[in-house]
Protein backbone atom coordinates (compact mmCIF):
# COMPACT_ATOMS: atom_id res chain seq x y z
CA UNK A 1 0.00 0.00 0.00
CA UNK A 2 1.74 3.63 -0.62
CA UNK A 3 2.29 5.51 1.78
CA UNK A 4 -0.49 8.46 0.91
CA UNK A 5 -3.02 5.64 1.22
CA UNK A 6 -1.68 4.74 4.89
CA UNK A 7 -2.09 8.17 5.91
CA UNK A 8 -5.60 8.23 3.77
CA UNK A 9 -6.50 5.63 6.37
CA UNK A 10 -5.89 6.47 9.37
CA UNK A 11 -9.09 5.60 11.50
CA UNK A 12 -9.05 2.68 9.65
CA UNK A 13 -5.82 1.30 11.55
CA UNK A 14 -6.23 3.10 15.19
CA UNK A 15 -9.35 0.45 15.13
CA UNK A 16 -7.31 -2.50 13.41
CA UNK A 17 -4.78 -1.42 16.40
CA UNK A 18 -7.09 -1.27 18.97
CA UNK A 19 -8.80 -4.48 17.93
CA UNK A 20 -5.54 -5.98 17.83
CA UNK A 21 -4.10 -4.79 20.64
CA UNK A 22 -7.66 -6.13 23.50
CA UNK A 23 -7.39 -9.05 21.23
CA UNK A 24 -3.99 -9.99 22.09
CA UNK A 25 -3.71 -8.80 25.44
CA UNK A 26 -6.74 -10.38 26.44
CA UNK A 27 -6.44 -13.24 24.64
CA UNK A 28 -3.18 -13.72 27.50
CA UNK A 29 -4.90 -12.35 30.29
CA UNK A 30 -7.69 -14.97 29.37
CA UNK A 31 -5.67 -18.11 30.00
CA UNK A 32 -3.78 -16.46 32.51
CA UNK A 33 -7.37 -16.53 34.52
CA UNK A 34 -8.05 -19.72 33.42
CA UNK A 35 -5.03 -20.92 34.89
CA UNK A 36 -5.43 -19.47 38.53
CA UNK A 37 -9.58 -20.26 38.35
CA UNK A 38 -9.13 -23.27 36.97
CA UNK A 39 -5.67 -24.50 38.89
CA UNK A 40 -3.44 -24.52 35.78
CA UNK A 41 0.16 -25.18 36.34
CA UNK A 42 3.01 -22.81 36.83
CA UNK A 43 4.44 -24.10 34.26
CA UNK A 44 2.51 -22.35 31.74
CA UNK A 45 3.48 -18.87 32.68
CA UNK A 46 6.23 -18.89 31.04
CA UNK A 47 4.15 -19.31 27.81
CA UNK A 48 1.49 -17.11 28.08
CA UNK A 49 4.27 -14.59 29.84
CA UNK A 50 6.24 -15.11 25.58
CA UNK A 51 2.95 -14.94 24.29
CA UNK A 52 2.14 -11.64 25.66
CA UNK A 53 5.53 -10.09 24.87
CA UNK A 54 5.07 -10.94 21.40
CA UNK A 55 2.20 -9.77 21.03
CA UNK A 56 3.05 -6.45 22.48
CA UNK A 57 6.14 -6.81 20.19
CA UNK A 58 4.61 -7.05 17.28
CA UNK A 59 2.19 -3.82 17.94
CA UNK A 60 5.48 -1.68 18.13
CA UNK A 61 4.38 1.91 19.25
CA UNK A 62 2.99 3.29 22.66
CA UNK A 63 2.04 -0.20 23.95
CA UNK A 64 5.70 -0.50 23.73
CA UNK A 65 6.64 1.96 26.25
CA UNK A 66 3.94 0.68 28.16
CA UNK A 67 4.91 -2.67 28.36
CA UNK A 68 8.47 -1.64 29.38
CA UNK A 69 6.65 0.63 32.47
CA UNK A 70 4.88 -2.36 33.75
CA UNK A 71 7.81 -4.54 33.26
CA UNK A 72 10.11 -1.54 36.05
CA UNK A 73 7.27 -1.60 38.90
CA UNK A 74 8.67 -3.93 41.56
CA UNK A 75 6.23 -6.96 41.81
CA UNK A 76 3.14 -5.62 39.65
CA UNK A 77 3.50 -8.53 37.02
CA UNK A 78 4.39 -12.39 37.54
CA UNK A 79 8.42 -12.64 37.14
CA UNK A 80 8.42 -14.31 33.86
CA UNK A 81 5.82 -11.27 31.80
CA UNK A 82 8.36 -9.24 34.12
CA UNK A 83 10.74 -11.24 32.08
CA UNK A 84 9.78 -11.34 29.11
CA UNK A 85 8.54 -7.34 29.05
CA UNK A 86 12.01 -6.33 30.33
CA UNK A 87 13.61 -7.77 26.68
CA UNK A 88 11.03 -5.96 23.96
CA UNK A 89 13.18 -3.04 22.60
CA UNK A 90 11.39 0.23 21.66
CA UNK A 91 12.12 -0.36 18.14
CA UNK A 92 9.26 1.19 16.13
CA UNK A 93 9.73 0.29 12.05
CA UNK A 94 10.72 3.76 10.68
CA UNK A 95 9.25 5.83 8.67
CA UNK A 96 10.19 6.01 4.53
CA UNK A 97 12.26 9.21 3.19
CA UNK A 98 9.04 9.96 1.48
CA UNK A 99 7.23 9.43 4.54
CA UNK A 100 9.48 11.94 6.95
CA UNK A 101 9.84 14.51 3.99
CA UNK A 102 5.72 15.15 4.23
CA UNK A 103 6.34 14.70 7.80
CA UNK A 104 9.31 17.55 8.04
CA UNK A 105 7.29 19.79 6.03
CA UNK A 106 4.06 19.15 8.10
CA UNK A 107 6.75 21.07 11.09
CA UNK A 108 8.66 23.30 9.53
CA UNK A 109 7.09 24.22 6.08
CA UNK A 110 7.21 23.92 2.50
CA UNK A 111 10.87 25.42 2.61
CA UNK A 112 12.08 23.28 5.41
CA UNK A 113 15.54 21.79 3.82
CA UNK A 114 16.82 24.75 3.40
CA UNK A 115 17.11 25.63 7.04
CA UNK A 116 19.49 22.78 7.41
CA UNK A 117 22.84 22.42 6.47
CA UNK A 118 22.16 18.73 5.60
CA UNK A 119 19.68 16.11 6.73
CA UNK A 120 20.11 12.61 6.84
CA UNK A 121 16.43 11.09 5.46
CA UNK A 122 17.47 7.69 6.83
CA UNK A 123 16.92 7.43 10.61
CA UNK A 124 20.04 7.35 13.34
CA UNK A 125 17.26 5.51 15.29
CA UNK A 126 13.78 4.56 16.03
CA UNK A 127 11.67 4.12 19.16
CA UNK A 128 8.26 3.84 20.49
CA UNK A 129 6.94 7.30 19.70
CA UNK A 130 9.46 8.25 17.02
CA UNK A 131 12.77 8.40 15.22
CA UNK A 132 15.82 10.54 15.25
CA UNK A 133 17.34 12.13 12.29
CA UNK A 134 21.39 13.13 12.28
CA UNK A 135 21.32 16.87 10.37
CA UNK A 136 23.85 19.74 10.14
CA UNK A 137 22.42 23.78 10.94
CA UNK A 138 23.40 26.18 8.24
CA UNK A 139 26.60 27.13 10.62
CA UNK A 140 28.02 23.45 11.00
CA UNK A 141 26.16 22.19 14.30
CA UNK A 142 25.73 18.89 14.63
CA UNK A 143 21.82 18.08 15.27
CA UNK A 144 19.51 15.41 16.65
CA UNK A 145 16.27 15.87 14.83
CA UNK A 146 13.62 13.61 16.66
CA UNK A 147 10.32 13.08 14.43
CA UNK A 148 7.17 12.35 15.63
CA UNK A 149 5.39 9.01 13.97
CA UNK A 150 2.05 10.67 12.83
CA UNK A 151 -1.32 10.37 14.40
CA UNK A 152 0.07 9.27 17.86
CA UNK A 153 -2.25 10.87 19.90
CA UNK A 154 -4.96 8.17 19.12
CA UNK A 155 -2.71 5.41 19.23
CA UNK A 156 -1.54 6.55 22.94
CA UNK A 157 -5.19 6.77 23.59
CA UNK A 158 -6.07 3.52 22.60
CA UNK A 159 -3.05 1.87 24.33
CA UNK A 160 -4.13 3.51 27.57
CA UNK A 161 -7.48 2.12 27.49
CA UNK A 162 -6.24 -1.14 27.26
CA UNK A 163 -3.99 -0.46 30.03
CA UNK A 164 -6.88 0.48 31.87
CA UNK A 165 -8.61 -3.15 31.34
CA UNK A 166 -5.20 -4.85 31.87
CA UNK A 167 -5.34 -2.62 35.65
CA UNK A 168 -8.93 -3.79 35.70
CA UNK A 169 -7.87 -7.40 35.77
CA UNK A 170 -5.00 -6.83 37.77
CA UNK A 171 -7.02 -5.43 41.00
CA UNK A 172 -9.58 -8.35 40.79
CA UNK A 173 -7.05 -11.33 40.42
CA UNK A 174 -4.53 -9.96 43.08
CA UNK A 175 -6.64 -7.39 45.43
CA UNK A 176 -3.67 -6.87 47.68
CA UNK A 177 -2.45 -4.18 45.42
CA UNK A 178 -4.49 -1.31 44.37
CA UNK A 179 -3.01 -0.03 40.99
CA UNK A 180 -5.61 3.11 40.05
CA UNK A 181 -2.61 5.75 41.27
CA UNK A 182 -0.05 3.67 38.94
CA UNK A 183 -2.39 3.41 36.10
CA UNK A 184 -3.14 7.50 36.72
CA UNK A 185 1.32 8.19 36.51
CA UNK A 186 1.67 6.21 33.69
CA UNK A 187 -1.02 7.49 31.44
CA UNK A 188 0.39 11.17 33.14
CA UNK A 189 3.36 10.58 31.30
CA UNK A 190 3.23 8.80 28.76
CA UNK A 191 0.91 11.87 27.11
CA UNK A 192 3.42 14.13 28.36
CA UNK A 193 6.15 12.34 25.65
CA UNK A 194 3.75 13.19 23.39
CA UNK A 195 4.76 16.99 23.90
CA UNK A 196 7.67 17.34 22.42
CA UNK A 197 7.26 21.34 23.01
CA UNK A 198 7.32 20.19 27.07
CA UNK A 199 10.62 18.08 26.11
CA UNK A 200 12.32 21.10 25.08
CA UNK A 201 11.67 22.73 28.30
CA UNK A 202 13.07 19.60 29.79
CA UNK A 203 15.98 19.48 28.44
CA UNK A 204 16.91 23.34 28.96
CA UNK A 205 16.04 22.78 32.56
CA UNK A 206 18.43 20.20 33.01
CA UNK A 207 20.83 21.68 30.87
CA UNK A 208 20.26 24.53 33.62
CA UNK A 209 20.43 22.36 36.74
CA UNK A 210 23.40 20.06 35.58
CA UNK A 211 25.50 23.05 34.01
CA UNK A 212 28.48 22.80 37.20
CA UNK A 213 28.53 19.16 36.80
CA UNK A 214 31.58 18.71 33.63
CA UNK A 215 30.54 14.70 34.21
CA UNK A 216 26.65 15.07 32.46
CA UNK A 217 26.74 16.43 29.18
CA UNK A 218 23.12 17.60 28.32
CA UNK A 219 22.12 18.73 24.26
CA UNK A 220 21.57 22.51 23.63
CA UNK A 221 18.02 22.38 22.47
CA UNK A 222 17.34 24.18 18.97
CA UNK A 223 14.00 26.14 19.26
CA UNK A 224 14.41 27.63 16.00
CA UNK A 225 14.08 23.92 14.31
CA UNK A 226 11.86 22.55 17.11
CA UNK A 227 7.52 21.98 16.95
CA UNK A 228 5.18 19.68 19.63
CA UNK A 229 6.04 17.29 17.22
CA UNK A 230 9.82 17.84 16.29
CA UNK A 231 12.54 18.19 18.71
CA UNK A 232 15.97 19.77 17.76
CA UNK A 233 19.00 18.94 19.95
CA UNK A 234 22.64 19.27 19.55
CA UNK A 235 24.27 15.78 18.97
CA UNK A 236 26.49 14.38 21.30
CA UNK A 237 29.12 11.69 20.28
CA UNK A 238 29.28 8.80 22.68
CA UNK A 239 29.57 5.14 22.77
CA UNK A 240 27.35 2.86 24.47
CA UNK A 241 27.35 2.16 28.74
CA UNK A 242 27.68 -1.96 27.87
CA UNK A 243 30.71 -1.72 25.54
CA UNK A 244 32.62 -0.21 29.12
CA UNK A 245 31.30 -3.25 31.32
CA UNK A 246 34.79 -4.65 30.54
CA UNK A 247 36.52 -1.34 31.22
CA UNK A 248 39.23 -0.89 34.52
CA UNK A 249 37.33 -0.66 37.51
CA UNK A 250 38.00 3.02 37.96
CA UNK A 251 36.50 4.03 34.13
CA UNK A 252 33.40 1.96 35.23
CA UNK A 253 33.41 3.82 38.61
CA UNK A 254 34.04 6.95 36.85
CA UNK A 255 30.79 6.19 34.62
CA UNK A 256 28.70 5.06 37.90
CA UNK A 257 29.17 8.11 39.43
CA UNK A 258 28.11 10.38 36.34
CA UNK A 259 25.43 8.42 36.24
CA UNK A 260 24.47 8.83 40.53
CA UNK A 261 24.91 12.47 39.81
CA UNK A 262 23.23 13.24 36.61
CA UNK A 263 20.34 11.47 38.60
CA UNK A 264 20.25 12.79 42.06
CA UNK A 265 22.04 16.48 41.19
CA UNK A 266 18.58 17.58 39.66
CA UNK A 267 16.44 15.78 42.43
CA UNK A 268 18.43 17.15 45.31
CA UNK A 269 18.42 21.04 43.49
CA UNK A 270 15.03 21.21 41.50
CA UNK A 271 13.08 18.64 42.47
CA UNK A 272 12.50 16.55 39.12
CA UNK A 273 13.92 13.37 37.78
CA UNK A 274 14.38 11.74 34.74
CA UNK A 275 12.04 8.54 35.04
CA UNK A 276 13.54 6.65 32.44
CA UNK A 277 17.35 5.25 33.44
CA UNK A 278 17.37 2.55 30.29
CA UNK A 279 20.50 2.02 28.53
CA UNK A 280 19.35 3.56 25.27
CA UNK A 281 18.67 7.42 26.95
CA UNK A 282 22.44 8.26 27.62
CA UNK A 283 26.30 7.27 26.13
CA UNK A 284 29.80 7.60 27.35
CA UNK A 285 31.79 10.52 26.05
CA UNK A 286 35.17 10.44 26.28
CA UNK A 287 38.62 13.05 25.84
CA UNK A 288 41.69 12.03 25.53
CA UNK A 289 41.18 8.24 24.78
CA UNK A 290 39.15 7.53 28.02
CA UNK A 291 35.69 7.53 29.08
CA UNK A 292 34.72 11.47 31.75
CA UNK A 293 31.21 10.99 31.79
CA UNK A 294 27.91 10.46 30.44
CA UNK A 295 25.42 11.83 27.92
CA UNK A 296 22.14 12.42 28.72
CA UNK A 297 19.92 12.20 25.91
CA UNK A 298 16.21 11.74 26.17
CA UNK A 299 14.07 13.43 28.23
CA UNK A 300 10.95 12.70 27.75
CA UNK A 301 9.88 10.86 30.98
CA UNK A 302 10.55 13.38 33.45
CA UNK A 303 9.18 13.76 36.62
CA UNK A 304 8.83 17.68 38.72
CA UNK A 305 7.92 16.76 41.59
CA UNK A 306 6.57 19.19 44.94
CA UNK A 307 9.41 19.92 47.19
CA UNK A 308 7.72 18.25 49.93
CA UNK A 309 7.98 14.81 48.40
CA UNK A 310 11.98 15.36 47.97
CA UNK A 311 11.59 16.22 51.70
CA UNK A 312 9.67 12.79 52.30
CA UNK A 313 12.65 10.82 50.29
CA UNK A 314 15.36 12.78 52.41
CA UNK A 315 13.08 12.09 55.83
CA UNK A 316 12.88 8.29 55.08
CA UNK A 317 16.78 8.28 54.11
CA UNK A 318 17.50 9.60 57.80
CA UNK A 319 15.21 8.15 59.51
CA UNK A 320 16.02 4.49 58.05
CA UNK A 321 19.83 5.73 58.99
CA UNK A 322 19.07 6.45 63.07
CA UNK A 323 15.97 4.32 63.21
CA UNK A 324 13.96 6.86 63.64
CA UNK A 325 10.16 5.03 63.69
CA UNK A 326 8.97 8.32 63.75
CA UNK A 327 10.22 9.83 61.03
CA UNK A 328 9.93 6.61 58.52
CA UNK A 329 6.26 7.12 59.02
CA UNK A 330 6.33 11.12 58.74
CA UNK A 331 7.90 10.34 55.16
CA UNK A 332 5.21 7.51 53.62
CA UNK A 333 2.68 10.01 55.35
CA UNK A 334 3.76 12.89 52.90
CA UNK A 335 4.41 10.39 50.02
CA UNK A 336 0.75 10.07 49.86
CA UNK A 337 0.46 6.15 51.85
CA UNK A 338 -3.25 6.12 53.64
CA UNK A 339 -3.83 3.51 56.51
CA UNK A 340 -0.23 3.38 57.38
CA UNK A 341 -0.97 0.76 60.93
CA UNK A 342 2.29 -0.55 62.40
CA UNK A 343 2.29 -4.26 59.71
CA UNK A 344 1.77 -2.25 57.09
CA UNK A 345 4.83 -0.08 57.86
CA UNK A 346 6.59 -2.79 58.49
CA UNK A 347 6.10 -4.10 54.95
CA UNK A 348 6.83 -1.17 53.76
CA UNK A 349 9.99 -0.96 55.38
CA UNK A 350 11.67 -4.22 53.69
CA UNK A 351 10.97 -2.71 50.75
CA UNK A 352 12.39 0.75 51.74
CA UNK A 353 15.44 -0.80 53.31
CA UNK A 354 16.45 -2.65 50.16
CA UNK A 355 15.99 0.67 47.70
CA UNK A 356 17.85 2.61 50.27
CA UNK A 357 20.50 -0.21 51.27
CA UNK A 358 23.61 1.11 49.56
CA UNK A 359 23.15 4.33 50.45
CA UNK A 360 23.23 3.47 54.53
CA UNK A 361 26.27 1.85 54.49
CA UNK A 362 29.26 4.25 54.81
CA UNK A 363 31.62 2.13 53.13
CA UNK A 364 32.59 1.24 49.36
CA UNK A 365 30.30 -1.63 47.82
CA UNK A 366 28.67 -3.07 44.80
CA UNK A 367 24.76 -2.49 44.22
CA UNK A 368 24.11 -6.01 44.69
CA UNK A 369 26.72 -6.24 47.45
CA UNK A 370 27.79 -10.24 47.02
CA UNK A 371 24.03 -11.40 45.67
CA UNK A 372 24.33 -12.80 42.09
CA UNK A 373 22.76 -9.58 40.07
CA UNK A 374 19.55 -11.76 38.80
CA UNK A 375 18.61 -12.36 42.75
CA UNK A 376 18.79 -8.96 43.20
CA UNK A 377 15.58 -7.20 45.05
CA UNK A 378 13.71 -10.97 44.38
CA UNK A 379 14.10 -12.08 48.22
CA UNK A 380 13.23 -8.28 49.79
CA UNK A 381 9.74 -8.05 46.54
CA UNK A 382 8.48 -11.49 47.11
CA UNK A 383 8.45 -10.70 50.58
CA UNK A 384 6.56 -7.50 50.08
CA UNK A 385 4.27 -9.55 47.92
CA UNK A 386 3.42 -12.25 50.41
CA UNK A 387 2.78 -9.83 53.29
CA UNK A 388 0.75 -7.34 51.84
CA UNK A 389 -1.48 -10.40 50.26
CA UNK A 390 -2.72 -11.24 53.57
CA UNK A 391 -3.01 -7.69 54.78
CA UNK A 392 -3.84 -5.62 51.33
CA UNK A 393 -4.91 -3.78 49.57
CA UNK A 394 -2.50 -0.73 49.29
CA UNK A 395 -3.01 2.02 47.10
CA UNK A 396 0.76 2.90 45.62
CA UNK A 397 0.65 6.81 45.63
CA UNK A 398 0.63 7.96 42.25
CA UNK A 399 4.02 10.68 42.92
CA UNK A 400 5.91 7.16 44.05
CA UNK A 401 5.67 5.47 40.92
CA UNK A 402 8.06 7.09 38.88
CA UNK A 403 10.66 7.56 42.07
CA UNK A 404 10.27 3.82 42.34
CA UNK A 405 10.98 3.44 39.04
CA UNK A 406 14.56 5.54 38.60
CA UNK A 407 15.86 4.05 41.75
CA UNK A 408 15.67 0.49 40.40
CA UNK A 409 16.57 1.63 37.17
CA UNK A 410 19.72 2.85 37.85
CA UNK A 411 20.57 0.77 40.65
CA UNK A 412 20.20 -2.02 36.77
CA UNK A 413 23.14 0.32 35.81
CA UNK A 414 25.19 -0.45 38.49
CA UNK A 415 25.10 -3.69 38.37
CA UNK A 416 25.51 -3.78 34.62
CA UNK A 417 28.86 -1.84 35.49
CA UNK A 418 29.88 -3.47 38.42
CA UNK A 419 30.89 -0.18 40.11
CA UNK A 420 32.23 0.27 43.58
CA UNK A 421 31.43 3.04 44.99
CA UNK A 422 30.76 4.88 49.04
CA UNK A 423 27.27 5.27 47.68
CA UNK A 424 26.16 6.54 51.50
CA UNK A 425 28.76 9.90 50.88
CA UNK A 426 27.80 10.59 47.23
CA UNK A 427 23.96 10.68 48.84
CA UNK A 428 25.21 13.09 51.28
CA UNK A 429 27.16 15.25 49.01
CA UNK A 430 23.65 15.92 47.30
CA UNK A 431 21.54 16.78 50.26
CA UNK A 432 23.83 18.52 52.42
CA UNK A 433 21.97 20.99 54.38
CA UNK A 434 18.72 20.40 52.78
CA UNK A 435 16.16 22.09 53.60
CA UNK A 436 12.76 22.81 51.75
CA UNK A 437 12.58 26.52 52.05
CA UNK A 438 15.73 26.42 49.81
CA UNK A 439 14.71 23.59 47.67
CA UNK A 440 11.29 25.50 46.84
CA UNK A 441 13.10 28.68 45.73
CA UNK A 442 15.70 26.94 44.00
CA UNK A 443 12.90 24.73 41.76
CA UNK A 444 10.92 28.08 41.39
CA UNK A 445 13.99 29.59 39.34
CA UNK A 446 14.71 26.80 37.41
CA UNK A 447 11.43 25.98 36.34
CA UNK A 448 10.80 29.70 35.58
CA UNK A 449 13.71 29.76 33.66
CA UNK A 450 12.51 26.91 31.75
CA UNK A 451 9.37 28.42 30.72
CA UNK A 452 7.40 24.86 32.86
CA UNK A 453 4.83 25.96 35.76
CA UNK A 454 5.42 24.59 39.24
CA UNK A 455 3.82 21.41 40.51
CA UNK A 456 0.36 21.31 42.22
């Protein structure tokens, strides 16, 4: 079929994709039911858990990124569609150089090549929501052009309403965890990739926030070249974080810290965080034949966050440090956690104490610290799972998700680079006399600066 007939028919596929993508989902979630109503064997998860992924696989687009969010929150799915999510690759099949000339000129106009020094039709790379385009400005810059798939506003939509049934089945085959709040984050930000206007401001905030820290490298973003739907950086050179698991133990080190920094830095001094630490969002730069530090290069999925919730992170940090009962509860209180009696905190706590482990230990460690890296976190969630099963439900506040989500995902990095590092001192380093009176007027002026409003 050309291409003008694709586009011709639009409505056409958002229903072919949302017929496909209930169909397929619930075709799994079907047997999965059977199984536990029914008393299937274990044995078949792992089937149904492949069946899923390729199903989801085969969809490409926002189901995609979707798939890979489930796949990050601790103990929502069964460990093999954990699995099996964890391995799908936002790998979208890119658009033709027919297709993303009609697509350029849709942004930028009729006259749009000529505002580039070059542009490269063929994509550098594609993902869930789009692909990026290498180009050269009219003075020599090196660019990232990201393009926009069209019509992904419905297809988002659609995706999300599945979600929504796949939540729906989720709360009445395990009521022990209540997953509206997750369900509300993930739909929150998944539309907000969708703006890539928002993105901009993103990346100039960070660009703003991480300026003093030579380790992060963050793209100048090109407003001039830039719509919602196209996003002009500066391209950085860098080679991936895996090709430097190998490296000396102080290069890796070198890279694990970058990475702890380019994380925390903006948490600790604005408030936000980027809620997406995968391997593809950032690459190693290098000077003088050795790896400084880290680029970051997608920034989408981030997170601005009220002061007071960096307050709760910092009040559960300290009060897990003096065991301070007190204070642990203060901090879930703030986070947004309702009937908080003393089991329930409890539970809570193992959880707590295993995202916060490395950084209450004043020494220099691994992540994992001596457990084999695909143990790691399995002992402290099935624990989690088992307790709040015969206590549940709990309603995961809808701010957590995402803070969840960036601490496990770069705590994956670690272990990828099997850095050893005083994790407990680089914490301090970023909250040293914190306080939220400064935090608030510090997030106020960056924000501001970055044309974004402050949080509710």
């Amino acid at each position: 079929m050309a291409e003008t007939d694709r586009e011709a028919n639009r409505f056409t596929a958002r229903a072919s994709r949302y017929a496909s993508v209930g169909a397929n989902v619930g075709g799994v979630a079907a047997r999965m039911a059977a199984a536990r109503l029914f008393g299937g064997k274990d044995g078949a998860a792992p089937t149904n858990a492949a069946a899923l992924a390729q199903a989801l696989g085969g969809l490409k687009g926002p189901i995609m990124k979707v798939a890979q969010l489930l796949a990050t929150v601790p103990d929502l799915l069964p460990p093999e569609y954990a699995a099996e999510l964890q391995k799908l690759q936002a790998d979208a099949p890119p658009m033709g150089a027919a297709f993303v000339k009609r697509r350029m000129m849709a942004e930028l106009g009729s006259d749009w090549q000529s505002r580039f020094g070059s542009f490269d039709l063929k994509p550098a790379a594609a993902a869930s929501l789009g692909q990026v385009h290498r180009a050269v400005s009219l003075d020599g810059t090196p660019l990232a052009c990201k393009l926009q798939y069209p019509d992904m506003q419905s297809a988002v939509e659609a995706d999300l309403k599945q979600l929504q049934v796949a939540f729906a089945f989720h709360r009445r085959m395990n009521s022990w965890l209540d997953t509206t709040e997750i369900a509300k984050e993930i739909g929150a930000r998944v539309r907000e990739e969708l703006d890539y206007e928002r993105e901009a401001k993103h990346a100039s905030l960070y660009g703003n926030v991480l300026r003093d820290i030579g380790s992060v490298r963050v793209p100048k973003v090109h407003p001039d070249l830039s719509t919602k739907r196209l996003l002009t950086l500066g391209w950085l050179d860098g080679e991936r974080i895996l090709d430097f698991a190998g490296a000396p133990i102080e290069i890796r080190n070198r890279i694990a810290q970058a990475m702890f920094r380019a994380w925390w830095h903006p948490f600790s001094r604005a408030a936000v965080i980027h809620g997406d630490p995968h391997l593809g969002n950032y690459t190693v730069f290098s000077e003088g034949g050795e790896a400084q530090g880290i680029n970051l290069l997608d920034y989408g999925c981030v997170r601005i966050f009220h002061p007071r919730f960096v307050g709760g992170v910092v009040d559960l940090y300290r009060g897990l440090l003096t065991n301070d009962r007190d204070r642990i509860v203060h901090a879930y209180q703030v986070w947004g956690f309702k009937r908080l009696d003393n089991a329930t905190i409890d539970i809570l706590n193992i959880w707590a104490r295993f995202i916060y482990g490395p950084l209450l230990e004043d020494r220099t460690r691994t992540v994992a610290d001596g457990i084999e890296p695909g143990a790691y976190g399995r002992r402290e969630a099935f624990s989690v799972h088992q307790a709040l099963k015969e206590r549940g439900p709990v309603t995961v506040p809808q701010e957590f998700v995402f803070m969840d989500r960036a601490a496990v995902g770069l705590g994956a990095v670690f272990l990828h680079l099997r850095s050893e590092l005083n994790y407990h001192r680089l914490f301090e380093a970023e909250i040293e006399r914190f306080s939220l009176d400064t935090l608030t007027a510090r997030q106020g002026e960056a924000l501001a600066a970055a044309g974004l409003p402050l949080p509710e």
